[in-house]
Protein backbone atom coordinates (compact mmCIF):
# COMPACT_ATOMS: atom_id res chain seq x y z
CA UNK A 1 7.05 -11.71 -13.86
CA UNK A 2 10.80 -11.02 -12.60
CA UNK A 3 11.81 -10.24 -9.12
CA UNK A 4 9.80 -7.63 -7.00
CA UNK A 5 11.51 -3.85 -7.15
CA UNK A 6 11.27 -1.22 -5.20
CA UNK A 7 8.26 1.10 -6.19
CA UNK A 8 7.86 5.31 -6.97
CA UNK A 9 5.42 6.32 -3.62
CA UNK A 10 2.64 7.76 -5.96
CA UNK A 11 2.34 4.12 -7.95
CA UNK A 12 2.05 2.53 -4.74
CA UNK A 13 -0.33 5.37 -3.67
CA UNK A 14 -2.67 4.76 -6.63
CA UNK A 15 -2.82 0.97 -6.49
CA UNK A 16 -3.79 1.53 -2.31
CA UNK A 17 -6.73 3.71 -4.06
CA UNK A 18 -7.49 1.58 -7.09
CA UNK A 19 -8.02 -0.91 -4.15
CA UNK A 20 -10.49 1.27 -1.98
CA UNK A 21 -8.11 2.64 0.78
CA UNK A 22 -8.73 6.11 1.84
CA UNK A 23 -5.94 8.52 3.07
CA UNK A 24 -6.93 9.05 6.85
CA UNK A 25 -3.70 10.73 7.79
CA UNK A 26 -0.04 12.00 6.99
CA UNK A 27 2.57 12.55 9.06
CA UNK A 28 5.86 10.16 9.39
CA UNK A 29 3.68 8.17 6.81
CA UNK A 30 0.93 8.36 4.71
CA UNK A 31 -2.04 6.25 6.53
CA UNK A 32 -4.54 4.37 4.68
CA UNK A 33 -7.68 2.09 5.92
CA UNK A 34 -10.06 0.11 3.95
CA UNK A 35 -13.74 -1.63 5.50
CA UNK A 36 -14.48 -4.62 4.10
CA UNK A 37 -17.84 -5.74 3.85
CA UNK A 38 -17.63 -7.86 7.08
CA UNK A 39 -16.54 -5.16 9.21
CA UNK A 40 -13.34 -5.58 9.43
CA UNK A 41 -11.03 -2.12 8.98
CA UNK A 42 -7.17 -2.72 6.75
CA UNK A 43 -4.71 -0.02 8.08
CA UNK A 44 -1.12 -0.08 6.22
CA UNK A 45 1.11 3.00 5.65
CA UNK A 46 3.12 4.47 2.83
CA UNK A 47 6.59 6.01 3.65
CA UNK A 48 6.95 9.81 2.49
CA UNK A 49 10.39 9.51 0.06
CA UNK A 50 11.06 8.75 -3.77
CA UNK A 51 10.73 5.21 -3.28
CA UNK A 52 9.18 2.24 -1.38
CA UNK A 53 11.41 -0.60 -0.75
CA UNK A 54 11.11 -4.24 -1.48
CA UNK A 55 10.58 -5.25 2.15
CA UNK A 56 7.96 -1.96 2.79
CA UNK A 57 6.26 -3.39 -0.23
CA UNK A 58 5.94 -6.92 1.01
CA UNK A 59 4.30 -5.19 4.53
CA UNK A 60 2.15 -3.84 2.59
CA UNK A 61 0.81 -6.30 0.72
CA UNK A 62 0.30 -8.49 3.78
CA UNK A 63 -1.73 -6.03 5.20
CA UNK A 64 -4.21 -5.17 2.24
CA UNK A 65 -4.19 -8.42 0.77
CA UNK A 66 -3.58 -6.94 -2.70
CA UNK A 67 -2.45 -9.15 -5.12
CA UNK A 68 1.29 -9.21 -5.73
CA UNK A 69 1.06 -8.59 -9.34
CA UNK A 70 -0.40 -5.44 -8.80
CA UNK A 71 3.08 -4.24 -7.65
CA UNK A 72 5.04 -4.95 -11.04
């Protein structure tokens, strides 16, 4: 595994999905939310663009708690 890069939107899109988050809105971003089993509710957001950056993609992950190998 080499350094993180920045990521095409619909890759990022799919992994959100592969991981259970639904699309609950678009409009500056694309919304997403995931209920665990506890209750509790994940919310993160995909930018609309090409491209997700390195630092977008680090938010991310430390909202959904997907694993960062899923972002090579």
């Amino acid at each position: 595994m080499g350094r993180l890069k920045p990521l095409d939107t619909g890759k990022v899109i799919r992994i959100l999905e592969n991981y259970g988050f639904k699309k609950v809105r678009s409009r500056k971003h694309t919304t997403f939310k995931k209920t665990l089993s506890s209750g509790e509710v994940l919310t993160t957001w995909v930018p609309h663009g090409n491209t997700v950056t390195v630092f977008v993609l680090k938010y991310i992950m430390k909202q959904t708690r997907i694993p960062k190998e899923e972002f090579y």
